[in-house]
N, C-alpha and C. Protein backbone atom coordinates (compact mmCIF):
# COMPACT_ATOMS: atom_id res chain seq x y z
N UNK A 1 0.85 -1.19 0.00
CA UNK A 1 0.00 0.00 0.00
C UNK A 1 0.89 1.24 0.00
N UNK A 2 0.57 2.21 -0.89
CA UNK A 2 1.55 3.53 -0.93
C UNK A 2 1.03 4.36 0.11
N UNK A 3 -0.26 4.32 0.52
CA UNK A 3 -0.85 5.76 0.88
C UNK A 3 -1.00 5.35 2.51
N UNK A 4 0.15 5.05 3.56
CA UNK A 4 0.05 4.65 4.53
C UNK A 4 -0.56 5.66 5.66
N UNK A 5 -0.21 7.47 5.07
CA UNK A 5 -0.32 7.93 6.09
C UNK A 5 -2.16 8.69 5.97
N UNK A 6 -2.25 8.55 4.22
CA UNK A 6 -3.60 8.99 4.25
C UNK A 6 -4.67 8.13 4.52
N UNK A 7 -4.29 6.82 4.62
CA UNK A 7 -5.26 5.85 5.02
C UNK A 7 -5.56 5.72 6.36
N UNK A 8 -4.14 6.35 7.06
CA UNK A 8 -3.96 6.33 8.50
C UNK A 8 -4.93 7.04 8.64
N UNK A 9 -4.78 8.43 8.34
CA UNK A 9 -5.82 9.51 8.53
C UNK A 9 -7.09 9.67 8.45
N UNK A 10 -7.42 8.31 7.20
CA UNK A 10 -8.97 8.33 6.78
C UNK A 10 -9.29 7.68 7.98
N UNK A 11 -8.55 6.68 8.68
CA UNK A 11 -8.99 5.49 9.42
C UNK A 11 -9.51 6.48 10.74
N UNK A 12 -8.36 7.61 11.25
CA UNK A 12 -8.66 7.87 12.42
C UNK A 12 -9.89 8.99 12.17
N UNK A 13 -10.33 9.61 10.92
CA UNK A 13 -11.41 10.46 10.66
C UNK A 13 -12.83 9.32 10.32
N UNK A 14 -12.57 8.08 10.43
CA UNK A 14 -13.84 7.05 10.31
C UNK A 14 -14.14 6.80 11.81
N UNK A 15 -12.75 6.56 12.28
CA UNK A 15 -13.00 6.15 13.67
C UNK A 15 -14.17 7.14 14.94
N UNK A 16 -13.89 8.61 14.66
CA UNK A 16 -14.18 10.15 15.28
C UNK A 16 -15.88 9.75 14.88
N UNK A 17 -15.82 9.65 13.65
CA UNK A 17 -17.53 9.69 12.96
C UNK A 17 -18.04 8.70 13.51
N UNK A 18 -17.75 7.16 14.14
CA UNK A 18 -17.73 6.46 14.41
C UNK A 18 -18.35 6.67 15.78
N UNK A 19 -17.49 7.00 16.27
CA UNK A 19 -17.71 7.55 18.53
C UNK A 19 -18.26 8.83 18.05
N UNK A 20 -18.62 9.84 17.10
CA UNK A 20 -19.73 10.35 17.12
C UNK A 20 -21.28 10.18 17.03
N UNK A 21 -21.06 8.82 16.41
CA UNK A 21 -22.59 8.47 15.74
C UNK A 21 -22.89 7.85 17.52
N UNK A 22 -21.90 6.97 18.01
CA UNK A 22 -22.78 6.90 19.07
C UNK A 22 -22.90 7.58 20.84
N UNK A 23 -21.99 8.72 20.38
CA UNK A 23 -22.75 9.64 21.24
C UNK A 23 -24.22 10.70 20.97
N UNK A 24 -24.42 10.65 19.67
CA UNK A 24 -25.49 11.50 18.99
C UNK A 24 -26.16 10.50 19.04
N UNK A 25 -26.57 9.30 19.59
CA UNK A 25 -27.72 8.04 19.42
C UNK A 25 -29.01 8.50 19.95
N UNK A 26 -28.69 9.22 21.27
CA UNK A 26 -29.88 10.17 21.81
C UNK A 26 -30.33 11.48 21.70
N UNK A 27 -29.77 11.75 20.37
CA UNK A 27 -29.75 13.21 20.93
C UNK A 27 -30.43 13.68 18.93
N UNK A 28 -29.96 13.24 18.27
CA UNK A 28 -30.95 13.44 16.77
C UNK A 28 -30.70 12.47 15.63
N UNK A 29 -31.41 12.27 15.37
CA UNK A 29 -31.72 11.24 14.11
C UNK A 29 -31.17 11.77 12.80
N UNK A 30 -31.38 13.09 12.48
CA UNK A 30 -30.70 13.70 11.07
C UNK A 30 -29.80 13.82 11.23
N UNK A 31 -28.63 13.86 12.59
CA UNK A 31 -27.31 14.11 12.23
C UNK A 31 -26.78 12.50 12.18
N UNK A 32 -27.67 12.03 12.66
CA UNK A 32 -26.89 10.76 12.77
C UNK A 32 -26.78 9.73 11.37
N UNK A 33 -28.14 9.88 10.43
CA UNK A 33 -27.98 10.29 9.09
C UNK A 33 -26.49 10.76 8.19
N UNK A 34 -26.71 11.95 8.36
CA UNK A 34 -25.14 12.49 7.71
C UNK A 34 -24.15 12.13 7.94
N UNK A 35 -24.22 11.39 9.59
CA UNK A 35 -22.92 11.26 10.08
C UNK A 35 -22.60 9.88 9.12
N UNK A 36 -23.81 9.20 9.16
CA UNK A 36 -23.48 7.97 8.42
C UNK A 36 -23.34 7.84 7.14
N UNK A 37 -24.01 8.83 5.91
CA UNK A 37 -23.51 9.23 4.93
C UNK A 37 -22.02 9.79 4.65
N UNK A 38 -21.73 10.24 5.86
CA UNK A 38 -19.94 10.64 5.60
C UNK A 38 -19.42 9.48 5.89
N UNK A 39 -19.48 8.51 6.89
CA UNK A 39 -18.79 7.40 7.19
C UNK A 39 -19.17 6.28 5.61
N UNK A 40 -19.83 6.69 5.18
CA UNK A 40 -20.11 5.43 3.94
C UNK A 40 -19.03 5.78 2.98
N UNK A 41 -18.93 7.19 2.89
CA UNK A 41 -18.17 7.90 2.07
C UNK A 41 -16.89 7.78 1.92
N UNK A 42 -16.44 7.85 3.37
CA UNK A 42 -15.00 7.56 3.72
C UNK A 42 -14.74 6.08 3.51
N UNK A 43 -15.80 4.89 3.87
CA UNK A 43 -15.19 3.66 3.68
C UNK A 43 -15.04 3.47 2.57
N UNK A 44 -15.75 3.95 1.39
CA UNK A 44 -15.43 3.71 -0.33
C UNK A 44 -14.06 4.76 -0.67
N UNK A 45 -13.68 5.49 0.27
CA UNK A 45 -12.71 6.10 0.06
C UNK A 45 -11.51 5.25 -0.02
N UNK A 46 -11.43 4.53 1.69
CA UNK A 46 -10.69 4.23 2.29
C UNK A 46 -10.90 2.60 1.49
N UNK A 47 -11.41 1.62 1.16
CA UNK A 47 -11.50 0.56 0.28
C UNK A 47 -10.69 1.28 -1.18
N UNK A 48 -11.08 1.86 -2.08
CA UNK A 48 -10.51 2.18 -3.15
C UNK A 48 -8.80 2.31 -2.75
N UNK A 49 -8.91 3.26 -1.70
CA UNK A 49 -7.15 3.78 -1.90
C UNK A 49 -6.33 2.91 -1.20
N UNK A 50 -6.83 1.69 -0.06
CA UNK A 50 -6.45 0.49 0.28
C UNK A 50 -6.27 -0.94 -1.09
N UNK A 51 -7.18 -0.93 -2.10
CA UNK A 51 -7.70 -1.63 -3.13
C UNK A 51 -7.98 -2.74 -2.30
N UNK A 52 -8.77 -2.80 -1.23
CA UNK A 52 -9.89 -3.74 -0.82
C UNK A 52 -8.81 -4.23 0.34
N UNK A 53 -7.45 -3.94 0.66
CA UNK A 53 -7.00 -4.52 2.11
C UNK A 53 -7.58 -4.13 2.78
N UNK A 54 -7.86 -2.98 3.15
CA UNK A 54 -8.68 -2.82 4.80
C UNK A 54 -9.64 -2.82 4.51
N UNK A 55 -10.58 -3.54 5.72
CA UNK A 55 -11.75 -3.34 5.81
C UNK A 55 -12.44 -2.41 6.91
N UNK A 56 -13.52 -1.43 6.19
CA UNK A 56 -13.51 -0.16 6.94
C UNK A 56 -14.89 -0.63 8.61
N UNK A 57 -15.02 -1.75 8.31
CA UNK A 57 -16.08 -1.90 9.24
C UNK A 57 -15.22 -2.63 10.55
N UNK A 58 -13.69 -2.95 10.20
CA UNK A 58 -12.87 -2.88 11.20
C UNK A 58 -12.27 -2.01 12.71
N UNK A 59 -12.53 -0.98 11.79
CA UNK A 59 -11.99 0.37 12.80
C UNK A 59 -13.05 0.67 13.65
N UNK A 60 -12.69 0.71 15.05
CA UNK A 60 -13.50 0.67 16.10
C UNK A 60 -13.48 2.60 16.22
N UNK A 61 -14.83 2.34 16.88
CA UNK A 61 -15.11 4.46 16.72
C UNK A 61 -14.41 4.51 17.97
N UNK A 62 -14.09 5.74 17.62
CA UNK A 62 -12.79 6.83 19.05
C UNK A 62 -14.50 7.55 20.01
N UNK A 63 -14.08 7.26 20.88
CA UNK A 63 -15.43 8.32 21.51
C UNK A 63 -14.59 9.39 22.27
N UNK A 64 -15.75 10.30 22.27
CA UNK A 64 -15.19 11.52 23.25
C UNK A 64 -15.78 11.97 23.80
N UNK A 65 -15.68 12.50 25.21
CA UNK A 65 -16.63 13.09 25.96
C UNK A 65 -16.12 14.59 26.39
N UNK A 66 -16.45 15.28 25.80
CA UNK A 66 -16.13 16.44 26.10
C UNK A 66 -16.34 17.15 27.13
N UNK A 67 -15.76 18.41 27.81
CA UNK A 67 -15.42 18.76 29.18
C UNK A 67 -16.49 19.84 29.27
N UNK A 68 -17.41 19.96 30.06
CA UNK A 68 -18.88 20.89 30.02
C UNK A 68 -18.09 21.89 31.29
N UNK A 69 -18.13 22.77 30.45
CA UNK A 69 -17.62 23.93 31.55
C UNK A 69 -18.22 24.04 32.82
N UNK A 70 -19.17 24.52 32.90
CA UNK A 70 -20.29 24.29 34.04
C UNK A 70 -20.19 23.11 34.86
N UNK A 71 -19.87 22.01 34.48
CA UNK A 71 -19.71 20.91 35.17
C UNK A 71 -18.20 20.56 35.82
N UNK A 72 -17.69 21.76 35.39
CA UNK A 72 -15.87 21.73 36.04
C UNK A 72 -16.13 21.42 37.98
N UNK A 73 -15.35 20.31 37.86
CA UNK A 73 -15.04 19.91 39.46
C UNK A 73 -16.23 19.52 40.26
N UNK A 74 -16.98 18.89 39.15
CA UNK A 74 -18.67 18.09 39.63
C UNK A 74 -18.08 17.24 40.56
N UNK A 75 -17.55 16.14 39.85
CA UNK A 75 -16.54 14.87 40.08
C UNK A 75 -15.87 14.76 41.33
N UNK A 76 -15.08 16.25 41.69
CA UNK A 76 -14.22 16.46 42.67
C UNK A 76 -15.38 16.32 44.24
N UNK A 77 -16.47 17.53 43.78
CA UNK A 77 -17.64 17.60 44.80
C UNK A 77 -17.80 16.86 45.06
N UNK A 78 -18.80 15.80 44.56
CA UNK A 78 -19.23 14.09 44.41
C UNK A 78 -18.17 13.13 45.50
N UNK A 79 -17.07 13.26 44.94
CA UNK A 79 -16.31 12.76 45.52
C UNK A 79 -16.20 12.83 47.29
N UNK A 80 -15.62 14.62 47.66
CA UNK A 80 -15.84 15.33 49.06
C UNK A 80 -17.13 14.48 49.41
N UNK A 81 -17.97 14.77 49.06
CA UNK A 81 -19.36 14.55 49.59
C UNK A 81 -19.97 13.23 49.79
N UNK A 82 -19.47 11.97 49.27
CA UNK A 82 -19.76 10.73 49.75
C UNK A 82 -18.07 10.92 51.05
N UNK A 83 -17.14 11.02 50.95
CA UNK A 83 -16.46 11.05 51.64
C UNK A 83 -16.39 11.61 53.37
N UNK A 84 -16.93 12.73 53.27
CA UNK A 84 -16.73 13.02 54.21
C UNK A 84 -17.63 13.00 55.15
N UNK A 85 -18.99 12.19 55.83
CA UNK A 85 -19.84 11.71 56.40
C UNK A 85 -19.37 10.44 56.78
N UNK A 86 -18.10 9.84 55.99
CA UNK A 86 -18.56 8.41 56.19
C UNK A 86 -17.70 8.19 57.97
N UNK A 87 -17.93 7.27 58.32
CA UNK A 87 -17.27 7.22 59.52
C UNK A 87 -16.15 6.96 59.89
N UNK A 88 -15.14 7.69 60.89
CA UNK A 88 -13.61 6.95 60.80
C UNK A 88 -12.72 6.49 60.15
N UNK A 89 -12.44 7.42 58.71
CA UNK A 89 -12.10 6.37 57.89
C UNK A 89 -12.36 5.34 57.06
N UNK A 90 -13.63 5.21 57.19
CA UNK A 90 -13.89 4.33 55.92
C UNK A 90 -13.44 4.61 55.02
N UNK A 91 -13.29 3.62 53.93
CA UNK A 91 -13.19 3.87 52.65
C UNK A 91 -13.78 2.84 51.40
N UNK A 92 -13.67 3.73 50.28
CA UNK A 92 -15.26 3.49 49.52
C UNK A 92 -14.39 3.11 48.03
N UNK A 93 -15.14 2.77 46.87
CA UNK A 93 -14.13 1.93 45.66
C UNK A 93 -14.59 3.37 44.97
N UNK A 94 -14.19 3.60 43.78
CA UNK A 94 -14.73 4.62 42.80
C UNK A 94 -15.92 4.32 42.24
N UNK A 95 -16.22 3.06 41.99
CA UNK A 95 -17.56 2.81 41.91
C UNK A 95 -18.67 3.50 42.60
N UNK A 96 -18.80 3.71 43.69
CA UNK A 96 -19.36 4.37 44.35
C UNK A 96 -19.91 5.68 44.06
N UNK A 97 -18.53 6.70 43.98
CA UNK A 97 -18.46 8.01 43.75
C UNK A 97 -19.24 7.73 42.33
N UNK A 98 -18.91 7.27 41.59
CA UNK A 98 -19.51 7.30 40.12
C UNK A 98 -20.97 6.57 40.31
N UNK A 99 -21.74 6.03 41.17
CA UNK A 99 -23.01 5.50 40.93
C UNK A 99 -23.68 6.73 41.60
N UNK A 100 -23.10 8.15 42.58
CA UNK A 100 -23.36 9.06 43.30
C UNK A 100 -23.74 10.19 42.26
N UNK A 101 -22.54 10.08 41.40
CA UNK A 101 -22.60 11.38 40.54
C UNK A 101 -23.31 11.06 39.11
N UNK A 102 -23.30 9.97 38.82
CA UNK A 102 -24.47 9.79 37.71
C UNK A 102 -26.20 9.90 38.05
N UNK A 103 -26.03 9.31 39.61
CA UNK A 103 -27.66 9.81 40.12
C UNK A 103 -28.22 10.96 40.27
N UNK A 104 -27.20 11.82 40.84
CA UNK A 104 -27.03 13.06 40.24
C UNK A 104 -27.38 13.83 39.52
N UNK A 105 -26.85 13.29 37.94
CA UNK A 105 -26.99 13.74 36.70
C UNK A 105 -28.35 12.84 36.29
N UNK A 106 -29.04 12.39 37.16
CA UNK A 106 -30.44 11.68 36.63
C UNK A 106 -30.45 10.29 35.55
N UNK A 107 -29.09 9.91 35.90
CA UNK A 107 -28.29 8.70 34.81
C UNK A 107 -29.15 7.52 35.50
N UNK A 108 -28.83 6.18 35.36
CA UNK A 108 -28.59 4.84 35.84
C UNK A 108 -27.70 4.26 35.69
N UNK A 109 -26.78 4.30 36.85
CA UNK A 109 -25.46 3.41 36.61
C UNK A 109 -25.63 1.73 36.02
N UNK A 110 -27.47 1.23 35.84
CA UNK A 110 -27.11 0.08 35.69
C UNK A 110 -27.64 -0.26 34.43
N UNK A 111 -28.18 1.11 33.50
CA UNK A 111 -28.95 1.08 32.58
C UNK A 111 -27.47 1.92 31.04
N UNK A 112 -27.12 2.89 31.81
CA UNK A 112 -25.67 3.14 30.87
C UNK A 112 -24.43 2.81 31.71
N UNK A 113 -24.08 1.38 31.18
CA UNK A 113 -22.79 0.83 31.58
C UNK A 113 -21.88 1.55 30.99
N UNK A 114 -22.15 1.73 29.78
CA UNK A 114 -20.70 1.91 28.91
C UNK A 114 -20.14 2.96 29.88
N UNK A 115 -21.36 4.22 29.48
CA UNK A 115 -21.01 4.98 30.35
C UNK A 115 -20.46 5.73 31.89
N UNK A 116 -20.72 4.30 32.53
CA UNK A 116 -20.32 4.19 33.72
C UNK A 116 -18.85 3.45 34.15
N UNK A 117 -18.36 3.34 32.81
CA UNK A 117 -17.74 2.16 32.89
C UNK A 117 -16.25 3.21 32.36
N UNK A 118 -16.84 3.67 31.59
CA UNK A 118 -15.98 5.07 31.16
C UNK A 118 -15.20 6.02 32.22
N UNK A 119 -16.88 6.41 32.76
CA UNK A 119 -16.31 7.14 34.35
C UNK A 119 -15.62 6.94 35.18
N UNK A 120 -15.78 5.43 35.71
CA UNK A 120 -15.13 4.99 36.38
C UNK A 120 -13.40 5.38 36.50
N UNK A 121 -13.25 5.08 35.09
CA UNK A 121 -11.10 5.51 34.36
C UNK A 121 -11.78 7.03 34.65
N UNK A 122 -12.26 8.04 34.47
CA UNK A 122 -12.33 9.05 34.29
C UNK A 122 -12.21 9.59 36.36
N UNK A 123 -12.85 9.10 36.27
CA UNK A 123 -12.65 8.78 38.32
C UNK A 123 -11.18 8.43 38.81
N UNK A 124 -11.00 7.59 38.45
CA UNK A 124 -9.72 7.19 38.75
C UNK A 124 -8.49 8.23 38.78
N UNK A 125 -8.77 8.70 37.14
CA UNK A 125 -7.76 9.08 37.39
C UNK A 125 -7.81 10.57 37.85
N UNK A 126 -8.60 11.10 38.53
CA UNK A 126 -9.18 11.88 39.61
C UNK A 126 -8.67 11.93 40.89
N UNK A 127 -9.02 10.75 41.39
CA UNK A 127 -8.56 9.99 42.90
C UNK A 127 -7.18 10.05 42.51
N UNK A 128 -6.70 9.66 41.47
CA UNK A 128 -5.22 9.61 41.10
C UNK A 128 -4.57 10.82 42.20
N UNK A 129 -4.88 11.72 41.35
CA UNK A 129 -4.52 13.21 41.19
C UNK A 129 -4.94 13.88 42.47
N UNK A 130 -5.92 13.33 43.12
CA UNK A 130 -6.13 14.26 44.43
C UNK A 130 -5.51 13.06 45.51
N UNK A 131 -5.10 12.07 45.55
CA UNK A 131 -3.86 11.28 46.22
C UNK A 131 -2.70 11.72 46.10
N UNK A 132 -2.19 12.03 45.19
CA UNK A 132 -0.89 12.78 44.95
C UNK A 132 -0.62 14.13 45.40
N UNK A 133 -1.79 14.76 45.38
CA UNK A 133 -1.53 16.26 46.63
C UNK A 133 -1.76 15.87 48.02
N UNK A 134 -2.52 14.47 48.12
CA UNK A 134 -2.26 14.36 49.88
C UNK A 134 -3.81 14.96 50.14
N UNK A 135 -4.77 14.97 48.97
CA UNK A 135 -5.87 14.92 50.04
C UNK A 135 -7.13 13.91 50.20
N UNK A 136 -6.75 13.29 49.44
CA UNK A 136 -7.15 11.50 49.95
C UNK A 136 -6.16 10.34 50.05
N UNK A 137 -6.79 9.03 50.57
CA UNK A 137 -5.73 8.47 50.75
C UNK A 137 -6.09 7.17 49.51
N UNK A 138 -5.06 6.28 49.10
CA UNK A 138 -5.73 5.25 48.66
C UNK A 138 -5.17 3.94 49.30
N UNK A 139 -6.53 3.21 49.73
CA UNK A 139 -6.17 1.57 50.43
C UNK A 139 -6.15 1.04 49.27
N UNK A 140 -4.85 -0.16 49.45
CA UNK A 140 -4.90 -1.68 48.47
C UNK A 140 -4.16 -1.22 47.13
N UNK A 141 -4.46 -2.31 46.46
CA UNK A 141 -3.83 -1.89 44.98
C UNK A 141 -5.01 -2.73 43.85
N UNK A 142 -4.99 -2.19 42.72
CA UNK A 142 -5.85 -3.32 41.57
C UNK A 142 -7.23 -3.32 41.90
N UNK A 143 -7.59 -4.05 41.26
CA UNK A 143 -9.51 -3.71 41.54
C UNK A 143 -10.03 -3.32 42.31
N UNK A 144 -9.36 -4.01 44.11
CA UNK A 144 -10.14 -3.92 45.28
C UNK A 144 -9.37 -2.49 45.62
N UNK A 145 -9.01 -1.19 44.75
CA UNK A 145 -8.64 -0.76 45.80
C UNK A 145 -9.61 0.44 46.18
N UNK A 146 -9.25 0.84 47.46
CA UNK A 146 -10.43 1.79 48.01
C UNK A 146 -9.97 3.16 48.22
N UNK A 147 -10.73 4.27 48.45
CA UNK A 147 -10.31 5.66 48.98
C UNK A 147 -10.82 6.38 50.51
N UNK A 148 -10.29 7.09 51.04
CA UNK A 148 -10.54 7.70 52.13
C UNK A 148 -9.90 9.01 52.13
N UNK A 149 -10.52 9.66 52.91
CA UNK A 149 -10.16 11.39 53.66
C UNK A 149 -8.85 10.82 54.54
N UNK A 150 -7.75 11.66 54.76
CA UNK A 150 -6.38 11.04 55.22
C UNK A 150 -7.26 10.92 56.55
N UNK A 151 -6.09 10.32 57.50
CA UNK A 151 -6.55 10.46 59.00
C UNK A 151 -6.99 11.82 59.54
N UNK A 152 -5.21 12.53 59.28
CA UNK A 152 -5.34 14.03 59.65
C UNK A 152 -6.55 15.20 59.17
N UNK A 153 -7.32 15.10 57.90
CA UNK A 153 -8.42 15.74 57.77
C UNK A 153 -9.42 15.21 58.43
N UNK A 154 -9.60 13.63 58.77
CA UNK A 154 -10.70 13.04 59.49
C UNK A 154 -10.68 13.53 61.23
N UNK A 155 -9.30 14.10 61.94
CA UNK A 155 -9.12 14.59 62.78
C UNK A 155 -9.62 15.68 62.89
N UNK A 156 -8.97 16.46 61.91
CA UNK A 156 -9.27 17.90 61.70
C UNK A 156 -10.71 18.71 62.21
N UNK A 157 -11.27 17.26 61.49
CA UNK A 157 -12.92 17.67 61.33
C UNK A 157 -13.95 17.56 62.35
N UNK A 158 -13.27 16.67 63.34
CA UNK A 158 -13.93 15.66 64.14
C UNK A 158 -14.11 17.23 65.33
N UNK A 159 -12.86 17.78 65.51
CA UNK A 159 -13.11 19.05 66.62
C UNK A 159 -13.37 20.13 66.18
């Protein structure tokens, strides 16, 4: 194949249309139309200038969830707020925080998995990031692991 980098390109502009069509699944029917008229477009693109090696129903769609201004540091709240009631230290999985903040948003954690499932990494790496300044803690390692308010803020609070 000569055209490695424009095929590259078609692939990752099929892929975008792709994780667009199914974030627009709820939201309108005519774009989702066009969207699929451009994706037909691109695969006869991308078949011709491949001459039938790739197959375009291969390429898995890229999704994206874009960052809602208004909703800056929902996640973080959500988080504080199952946290800091709980007693002594407990500590809770991210699952949690994410079945809190999708109820929230009037979701069902058990009705949009994908989407919850998404959050979850999107959580994570949250807890990541507010462990590393020292203002949660994290128990365990790998699936089971859990989060908590350090001791010293659970002190803090207590007087």
């Amino acid at each position: 194949m000569e055209n490695q980098i424009a095929l590259g390109a078609l692939g990752r502009r099929r892929a975008e249309k792709a994780g667009r069509i199914i974030q627009l699944k709820r939201e309108s029917k005519k774009q989702i139309k066009a969207l699929q008229t451009e994706i037909r477009n691109l695969d006869a693109v991308i078949r011709d200038m491949s001459e039938g090696e790739i197959d375009p129903e291969l390429i898995p769609a890229r999704r994206r969830f874009p960052k809602q201004s208004e909703d800056r540091g929902a996640l973080t709240r959500v988080i504080y707020d199952v946290l800091r009631p709980l007693p002594n230290g407990e500590a809770v999985s991210a699952r949690r925080f994410v079945d809190e903040f999708m109820g929230r948003k009037g979701l069902d954690p058990e009705v949009d998995r994908d989407f919850r499932n998404n959050l979850v990494n999107v959580c994570l790496n949250q807890l990541r990031a507010m462990s590393l300044r020292g203002v949660i803690e994290k128990i365990g390692r790998g699936q089971g692991v859990l989060w908590r308010l350090p001791k010293i803020a659970i002190e803090e609070t207590v007087d």
